[in-house]
C-alpha atoms as a PDB file:
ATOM      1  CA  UNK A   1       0.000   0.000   0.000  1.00  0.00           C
ATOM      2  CA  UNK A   2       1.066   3.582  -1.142  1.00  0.00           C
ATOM      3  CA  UNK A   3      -0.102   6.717   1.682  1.00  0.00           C
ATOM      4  CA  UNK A   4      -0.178   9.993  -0.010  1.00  0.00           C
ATOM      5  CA  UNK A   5       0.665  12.666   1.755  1.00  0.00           C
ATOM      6  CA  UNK A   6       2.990  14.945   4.480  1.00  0.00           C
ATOM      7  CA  UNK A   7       3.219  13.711   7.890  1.00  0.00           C
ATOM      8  CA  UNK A   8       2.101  17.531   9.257  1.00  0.00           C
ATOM      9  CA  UNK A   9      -1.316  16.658   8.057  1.00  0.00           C
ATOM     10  CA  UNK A  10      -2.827  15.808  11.046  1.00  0.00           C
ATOM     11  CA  UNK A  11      -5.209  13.518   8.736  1.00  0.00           C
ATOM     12  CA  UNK A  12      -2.625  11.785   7.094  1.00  0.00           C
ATOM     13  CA  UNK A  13      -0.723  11.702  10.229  1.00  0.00           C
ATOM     14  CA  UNK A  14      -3.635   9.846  11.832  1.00  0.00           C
ATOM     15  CA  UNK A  15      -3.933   7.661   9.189  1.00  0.00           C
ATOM     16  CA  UNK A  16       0.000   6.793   9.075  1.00  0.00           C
ATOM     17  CA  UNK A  17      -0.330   6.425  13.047  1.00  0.00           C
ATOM     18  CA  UNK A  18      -2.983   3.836  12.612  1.00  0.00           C
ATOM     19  CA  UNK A  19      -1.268   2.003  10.326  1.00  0.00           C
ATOM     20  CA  UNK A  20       1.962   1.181  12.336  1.00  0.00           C
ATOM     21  CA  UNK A  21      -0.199   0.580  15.287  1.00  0.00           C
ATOM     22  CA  UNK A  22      -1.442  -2.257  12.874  1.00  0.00           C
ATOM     23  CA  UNK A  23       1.512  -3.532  12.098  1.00  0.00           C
ATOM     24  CA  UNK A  24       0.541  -2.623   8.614  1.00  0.00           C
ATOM     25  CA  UNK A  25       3.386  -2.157   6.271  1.00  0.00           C
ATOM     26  CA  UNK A  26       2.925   0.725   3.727  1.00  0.00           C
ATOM     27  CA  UNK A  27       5.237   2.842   1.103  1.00  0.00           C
ATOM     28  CA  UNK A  28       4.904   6.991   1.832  1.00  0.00           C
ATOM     29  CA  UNK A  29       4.746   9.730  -1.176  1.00  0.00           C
ATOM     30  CA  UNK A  30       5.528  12.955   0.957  1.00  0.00           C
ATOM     31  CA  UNK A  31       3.385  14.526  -1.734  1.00  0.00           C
ATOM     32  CA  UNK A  32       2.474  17.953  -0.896  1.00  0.00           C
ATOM     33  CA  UNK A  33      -1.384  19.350  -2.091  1.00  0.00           C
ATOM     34  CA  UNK A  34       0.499  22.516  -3.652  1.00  0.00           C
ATOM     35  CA  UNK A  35       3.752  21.361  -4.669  1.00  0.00           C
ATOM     36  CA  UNK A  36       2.605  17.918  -5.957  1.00  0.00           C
ATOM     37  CA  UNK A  37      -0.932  18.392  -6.885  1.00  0.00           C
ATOM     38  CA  UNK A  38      -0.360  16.805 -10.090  1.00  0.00           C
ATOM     39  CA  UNK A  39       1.244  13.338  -8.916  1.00  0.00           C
ATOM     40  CA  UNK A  40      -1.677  13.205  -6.670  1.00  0.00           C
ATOM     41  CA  UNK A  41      -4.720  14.164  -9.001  1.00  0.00           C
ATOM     42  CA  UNK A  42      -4.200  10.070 -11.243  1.00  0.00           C
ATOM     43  CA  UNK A  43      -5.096   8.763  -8.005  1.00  0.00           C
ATOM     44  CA  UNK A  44      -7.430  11.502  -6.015  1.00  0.00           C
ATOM     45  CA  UNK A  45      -8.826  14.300  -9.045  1.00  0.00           C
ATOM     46  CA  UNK A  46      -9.438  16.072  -5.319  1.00  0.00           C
ATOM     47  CA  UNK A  47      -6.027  16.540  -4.980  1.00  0.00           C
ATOM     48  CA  UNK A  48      -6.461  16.290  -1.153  1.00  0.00           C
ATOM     49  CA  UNK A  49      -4.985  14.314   1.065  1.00  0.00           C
ATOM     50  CA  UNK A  50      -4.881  11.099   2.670  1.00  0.00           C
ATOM     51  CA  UNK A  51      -5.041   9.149  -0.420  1.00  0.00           C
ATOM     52  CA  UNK A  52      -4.089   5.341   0.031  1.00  0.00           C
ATOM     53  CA  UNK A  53      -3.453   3.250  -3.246  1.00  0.00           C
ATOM     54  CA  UNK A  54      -4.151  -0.041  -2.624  1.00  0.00           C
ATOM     55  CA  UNK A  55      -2.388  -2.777  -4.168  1.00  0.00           C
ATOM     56  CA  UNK A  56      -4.488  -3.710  -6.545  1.00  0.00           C
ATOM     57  CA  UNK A  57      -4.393   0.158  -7.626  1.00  0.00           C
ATOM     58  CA  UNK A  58      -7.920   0.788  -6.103  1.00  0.00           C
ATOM     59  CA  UNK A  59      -7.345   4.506  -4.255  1.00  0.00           C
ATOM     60  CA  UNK A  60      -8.984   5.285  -1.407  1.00  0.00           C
ATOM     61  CA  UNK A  61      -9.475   8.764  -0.355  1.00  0.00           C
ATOM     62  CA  UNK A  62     -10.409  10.760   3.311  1.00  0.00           C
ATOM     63  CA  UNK A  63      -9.409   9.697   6.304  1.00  0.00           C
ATOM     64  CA  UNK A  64     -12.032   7.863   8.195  1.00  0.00           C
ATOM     65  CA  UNK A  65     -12.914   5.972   4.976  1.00  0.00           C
ATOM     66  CA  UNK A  66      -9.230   4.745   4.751  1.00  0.00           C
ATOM     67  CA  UNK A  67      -9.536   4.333   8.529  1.00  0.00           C
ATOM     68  CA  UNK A  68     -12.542   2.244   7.730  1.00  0.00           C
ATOM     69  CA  UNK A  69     -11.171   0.247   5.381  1.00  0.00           C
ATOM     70  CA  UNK A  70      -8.048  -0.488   7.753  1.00  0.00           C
ATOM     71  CA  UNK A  71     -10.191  -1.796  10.451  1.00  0.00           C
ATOM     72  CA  UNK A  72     -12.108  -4.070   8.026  1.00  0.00           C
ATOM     73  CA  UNK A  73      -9.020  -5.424   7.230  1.00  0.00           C
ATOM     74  CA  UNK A  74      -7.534  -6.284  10.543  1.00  0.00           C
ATOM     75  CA  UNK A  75     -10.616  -7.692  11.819  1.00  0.00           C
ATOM     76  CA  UNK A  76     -12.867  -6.565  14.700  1.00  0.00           C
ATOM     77  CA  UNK A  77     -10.571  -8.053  17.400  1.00  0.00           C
ATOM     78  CA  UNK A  78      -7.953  -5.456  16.463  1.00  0.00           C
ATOM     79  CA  UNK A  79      -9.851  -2.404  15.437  1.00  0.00           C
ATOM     80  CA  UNK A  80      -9.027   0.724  17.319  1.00  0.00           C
ATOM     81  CA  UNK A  81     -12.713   0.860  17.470  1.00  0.00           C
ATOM     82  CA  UNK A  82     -15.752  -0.497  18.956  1.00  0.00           C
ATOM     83  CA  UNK A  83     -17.435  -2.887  16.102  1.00  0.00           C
ATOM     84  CA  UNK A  84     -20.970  -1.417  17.082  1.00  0.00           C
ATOM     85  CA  UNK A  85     -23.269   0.085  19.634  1.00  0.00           C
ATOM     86  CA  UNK A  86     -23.219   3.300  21.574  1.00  0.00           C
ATOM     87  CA  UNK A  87     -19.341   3.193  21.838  1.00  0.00           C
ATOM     88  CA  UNK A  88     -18.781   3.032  18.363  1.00  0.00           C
ATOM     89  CA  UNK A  89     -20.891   6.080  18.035  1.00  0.00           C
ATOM     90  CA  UNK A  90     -19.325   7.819  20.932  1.00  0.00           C
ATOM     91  CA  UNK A  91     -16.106   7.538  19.154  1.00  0.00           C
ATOM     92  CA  UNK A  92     -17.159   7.937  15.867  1.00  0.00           C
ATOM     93  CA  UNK A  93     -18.337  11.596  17.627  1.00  0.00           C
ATOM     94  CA  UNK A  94     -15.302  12.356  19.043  1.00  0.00           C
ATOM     95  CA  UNK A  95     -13.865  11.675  15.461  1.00  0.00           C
ATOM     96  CA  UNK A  96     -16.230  13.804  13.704  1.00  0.00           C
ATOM     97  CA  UNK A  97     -15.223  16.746  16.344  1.00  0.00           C
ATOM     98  CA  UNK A  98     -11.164  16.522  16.197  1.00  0.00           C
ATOM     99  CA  UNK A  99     -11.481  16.405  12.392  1.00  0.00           C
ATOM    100  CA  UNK A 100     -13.473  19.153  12.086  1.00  0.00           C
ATOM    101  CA  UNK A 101     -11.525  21.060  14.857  1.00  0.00           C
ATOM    102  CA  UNK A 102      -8.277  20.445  12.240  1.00  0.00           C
ATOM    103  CA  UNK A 103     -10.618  21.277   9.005  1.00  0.00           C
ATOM    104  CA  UNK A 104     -11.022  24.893  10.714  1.00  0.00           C
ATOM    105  CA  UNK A 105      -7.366  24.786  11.987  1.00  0.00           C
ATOM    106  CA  UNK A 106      -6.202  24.325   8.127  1.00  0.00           C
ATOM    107  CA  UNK A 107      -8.292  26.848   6.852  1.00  0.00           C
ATOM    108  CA  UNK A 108      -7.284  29.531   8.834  1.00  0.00           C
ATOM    109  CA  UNK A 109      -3.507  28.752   7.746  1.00  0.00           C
ATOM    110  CA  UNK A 110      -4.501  29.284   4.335  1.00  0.00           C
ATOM    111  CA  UNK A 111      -6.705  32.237   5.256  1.00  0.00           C
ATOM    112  CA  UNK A 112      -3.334  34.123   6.753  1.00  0.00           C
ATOM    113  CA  UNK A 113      -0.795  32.480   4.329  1.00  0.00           C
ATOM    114  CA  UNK A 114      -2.733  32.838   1.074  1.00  0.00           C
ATOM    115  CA  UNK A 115      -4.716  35.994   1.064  1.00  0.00           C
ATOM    116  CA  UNK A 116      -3.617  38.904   1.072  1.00  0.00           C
ATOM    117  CA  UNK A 117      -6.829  40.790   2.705  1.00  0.00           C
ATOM    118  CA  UNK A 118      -8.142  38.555   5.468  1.00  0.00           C
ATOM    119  CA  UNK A 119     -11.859  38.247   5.981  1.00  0.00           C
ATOM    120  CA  UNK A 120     -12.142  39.078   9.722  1.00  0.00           C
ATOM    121  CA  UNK A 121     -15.479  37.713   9.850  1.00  0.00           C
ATOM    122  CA  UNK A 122     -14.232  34.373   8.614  1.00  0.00           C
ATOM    123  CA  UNK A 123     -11.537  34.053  10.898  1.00  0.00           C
ATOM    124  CA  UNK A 124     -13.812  34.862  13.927  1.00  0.00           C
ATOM    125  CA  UNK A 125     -15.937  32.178  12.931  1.00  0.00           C
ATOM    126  CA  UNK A 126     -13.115  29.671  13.096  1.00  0.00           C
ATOM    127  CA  UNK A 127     -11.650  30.767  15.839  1.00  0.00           C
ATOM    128  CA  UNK A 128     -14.951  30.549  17.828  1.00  0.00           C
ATOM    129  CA  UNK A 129     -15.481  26.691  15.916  1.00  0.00           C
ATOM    130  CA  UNK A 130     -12.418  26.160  17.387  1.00  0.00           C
ATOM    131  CA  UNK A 131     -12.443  26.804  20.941  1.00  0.00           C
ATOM    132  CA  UNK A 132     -16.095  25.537  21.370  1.00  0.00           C
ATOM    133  CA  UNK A 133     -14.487  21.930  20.483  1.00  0.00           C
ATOM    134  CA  UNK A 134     -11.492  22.467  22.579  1.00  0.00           C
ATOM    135  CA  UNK A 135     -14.015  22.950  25.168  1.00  0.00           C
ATOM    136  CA  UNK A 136     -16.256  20.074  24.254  1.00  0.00           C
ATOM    137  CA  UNK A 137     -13.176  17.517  24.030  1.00  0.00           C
ATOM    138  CA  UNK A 138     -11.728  19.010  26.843  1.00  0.00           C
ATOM    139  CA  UNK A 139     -14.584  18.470  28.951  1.00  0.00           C
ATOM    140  CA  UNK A 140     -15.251  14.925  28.036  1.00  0.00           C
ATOM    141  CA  UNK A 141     -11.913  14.122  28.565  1.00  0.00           C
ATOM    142  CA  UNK A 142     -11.434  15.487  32.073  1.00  0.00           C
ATOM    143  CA  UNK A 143     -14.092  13.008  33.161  1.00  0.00           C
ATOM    144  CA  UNK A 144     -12.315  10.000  31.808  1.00  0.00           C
ATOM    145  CA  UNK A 145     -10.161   8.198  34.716  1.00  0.00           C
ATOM    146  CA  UNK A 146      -8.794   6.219  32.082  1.00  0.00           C
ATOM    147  CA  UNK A 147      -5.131   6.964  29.798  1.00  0.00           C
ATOM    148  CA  UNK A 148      -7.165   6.607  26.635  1.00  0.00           C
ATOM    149  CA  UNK A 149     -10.948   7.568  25.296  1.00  0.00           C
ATOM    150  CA  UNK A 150     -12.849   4.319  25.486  1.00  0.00           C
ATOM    151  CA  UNK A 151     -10.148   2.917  28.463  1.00  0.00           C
ATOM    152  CA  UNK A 152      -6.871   0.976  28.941  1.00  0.00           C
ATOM    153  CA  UNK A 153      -6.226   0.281  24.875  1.00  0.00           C
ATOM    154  CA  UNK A 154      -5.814   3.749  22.429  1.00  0.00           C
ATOM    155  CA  UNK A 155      -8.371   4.238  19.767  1.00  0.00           C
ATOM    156  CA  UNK A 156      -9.074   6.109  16.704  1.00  0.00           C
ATOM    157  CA  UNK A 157     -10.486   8.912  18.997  1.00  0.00           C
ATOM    158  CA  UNK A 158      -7.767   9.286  21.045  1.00  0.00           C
ATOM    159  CA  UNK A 159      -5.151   9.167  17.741  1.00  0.00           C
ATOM    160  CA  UNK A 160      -7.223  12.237  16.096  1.00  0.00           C
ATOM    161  CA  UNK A 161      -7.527  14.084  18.716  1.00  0.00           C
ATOM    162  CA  UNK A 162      -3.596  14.114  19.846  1.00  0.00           C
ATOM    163  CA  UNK A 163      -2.766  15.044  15.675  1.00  0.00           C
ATOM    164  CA  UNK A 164      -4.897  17.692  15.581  1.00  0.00           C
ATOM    165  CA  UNK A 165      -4.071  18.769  18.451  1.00  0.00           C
ATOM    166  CA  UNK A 166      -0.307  18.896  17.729  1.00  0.00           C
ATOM    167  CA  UNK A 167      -1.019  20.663  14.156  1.00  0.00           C
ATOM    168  CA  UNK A 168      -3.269  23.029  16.010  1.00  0.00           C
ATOM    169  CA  UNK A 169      -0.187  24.062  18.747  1.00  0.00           C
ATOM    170  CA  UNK A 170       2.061  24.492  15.634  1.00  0.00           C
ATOM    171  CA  UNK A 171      -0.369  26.112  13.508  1.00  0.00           C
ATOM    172  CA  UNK A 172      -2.302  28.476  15.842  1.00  0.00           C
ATOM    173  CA  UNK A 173      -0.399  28.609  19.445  1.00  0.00           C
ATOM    174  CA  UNK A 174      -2.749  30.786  20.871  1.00  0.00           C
ATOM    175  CA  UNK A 175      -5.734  28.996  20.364  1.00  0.00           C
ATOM    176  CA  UNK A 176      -4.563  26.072  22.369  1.00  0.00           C
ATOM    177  CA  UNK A 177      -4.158  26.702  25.991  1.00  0.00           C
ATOM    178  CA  UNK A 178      -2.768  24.637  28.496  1.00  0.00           C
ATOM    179  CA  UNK A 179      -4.277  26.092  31.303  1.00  0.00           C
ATOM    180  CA  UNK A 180      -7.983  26.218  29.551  1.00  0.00           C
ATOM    181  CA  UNK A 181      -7.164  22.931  28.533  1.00  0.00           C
ATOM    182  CA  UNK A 182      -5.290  20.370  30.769  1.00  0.00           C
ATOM    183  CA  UNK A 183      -6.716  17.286  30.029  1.00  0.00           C
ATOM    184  CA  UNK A 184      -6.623  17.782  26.149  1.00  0.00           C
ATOM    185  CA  UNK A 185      -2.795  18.689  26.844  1.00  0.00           C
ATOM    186  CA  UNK A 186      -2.211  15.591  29.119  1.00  0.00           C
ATOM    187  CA  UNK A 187      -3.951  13.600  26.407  1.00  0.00           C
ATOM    188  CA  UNK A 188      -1.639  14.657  23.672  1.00  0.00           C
ATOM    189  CA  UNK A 189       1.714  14.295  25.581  1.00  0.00           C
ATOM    190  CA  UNK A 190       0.492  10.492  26.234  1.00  0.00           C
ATOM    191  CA  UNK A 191       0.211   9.976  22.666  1.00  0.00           C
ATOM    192  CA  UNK A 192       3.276  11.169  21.639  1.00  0.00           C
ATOM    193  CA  UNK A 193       5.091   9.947  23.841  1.00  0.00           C
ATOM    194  CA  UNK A 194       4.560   6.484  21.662  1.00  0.00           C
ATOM    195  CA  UNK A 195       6.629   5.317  19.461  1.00  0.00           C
ATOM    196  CA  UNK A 196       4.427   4.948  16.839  1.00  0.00           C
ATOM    197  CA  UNK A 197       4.223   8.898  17.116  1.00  0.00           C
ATOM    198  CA  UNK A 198       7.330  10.488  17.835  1.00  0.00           C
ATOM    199  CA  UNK A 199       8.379   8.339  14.869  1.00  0.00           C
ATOM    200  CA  UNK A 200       5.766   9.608  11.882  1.00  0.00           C
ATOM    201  CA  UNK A 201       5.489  13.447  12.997  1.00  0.00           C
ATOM    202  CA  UNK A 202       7.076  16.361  11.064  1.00  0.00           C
ATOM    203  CA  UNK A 203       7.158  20.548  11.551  1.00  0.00           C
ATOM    204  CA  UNK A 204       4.377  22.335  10.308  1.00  0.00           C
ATOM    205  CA  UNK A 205       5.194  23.071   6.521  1.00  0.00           C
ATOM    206  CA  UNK A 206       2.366  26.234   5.636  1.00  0.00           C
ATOM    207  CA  UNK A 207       1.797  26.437   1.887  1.00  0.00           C
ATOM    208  CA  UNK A 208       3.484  29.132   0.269  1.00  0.00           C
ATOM    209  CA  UNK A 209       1.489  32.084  -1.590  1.00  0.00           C
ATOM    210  CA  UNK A 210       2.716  31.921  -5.747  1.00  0.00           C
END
């Protein structure tokens, strides 16, 4: 298998993350979405990334579909995820908010790297996006006794949250604060503190304007 894309993607970080926690081997194109938007449109005509070419060619594209597709193939026993049921959802939720948290998070890098006139209104509006699920997670997670989301064995949730959390300190300090946010902090140092992390992590790389 073939991942597309830079490790400071906290998507294709996630999805990289996953994969070594599976003990799945894979190849990695350090494609960028500006610099390399051509290599990456054969396989994703979004030119986004993740994108994960299987081996039979078939590509698969966004993360929690290629996250999907990973679980499928290691079997229930092993997915970082409940099979069904409430706890499924529950993390499936906390998914939905982390990735959303770093959709906002990347679009205010472009807003302040690629235009030149800022929209003010725009940027509010992320800002506030952002801290409401800094709150959210935060709050949820101070009421968890145990080191990971769903208890004593990391998940999906717990891998999303510590990326985007990480791009989101690199990319915006001030919107992450550790003394508004403890637990989410705590959280994050746990996860990298794994091997699996400190070993498929790179610096913020902002596009550059033309």
């Amino acid at each position: 298998m073939i991942l597309i894309g830079q490790y400071d993607s906290p998507f294709v970080r996630r999805v990289a993350i996953a994969m070594r926690l599976y003990g799945l081997a894979f190849e990695h194109q350090a494609w960028s979405t500006f610099g390399d938007a051509d290599k990456i449109a054969p396989f994703n005509p979004l030119r986004r990334v993740p994108t994960l070419v299987l081996d039979d060619g078939e590509a698969l594209i966004e993360s929690t579909a290629i996250l999907d597709y990973l679980d499928e193939l290691v079997g229930p026993g092993a997915a970082m995820i409940a099979e069904s049921g409430p706890a499924r959802r529950h993390a499936l939720k906390v998914c939905a908010l982390a990735t959303g948290l770093g959709d906002k998070a990347v679009s205010l890098v472009y807003e302040r790297v690629l235009r030149q006139a800022q929209s003010e209104v725009w940027v509010a509006r992320c800002e506030a996006q952002i801290g409401g699920v800094l709150d959210v997670l935060e709050t949820q997670r101070a009421a968890i006794a145990t080191p990971y989301w769903s208890g004593d064995r990391i998940g999906h949730a717990d891998i999303a949250v510590a990326c985007v959390l990480r791009f989101t300190g690199e990319a915006h300090p001030g919107l992450l604060d550790a003394a508004r946010h403890p637990a989410l902090v705590s959280h994050a140092a746990r996860c990298e503190a794994l091997s699996a992390f400190s070993e498929i992590v790179q610096p913020l790389l902002p596009p550059q304007p033309a």
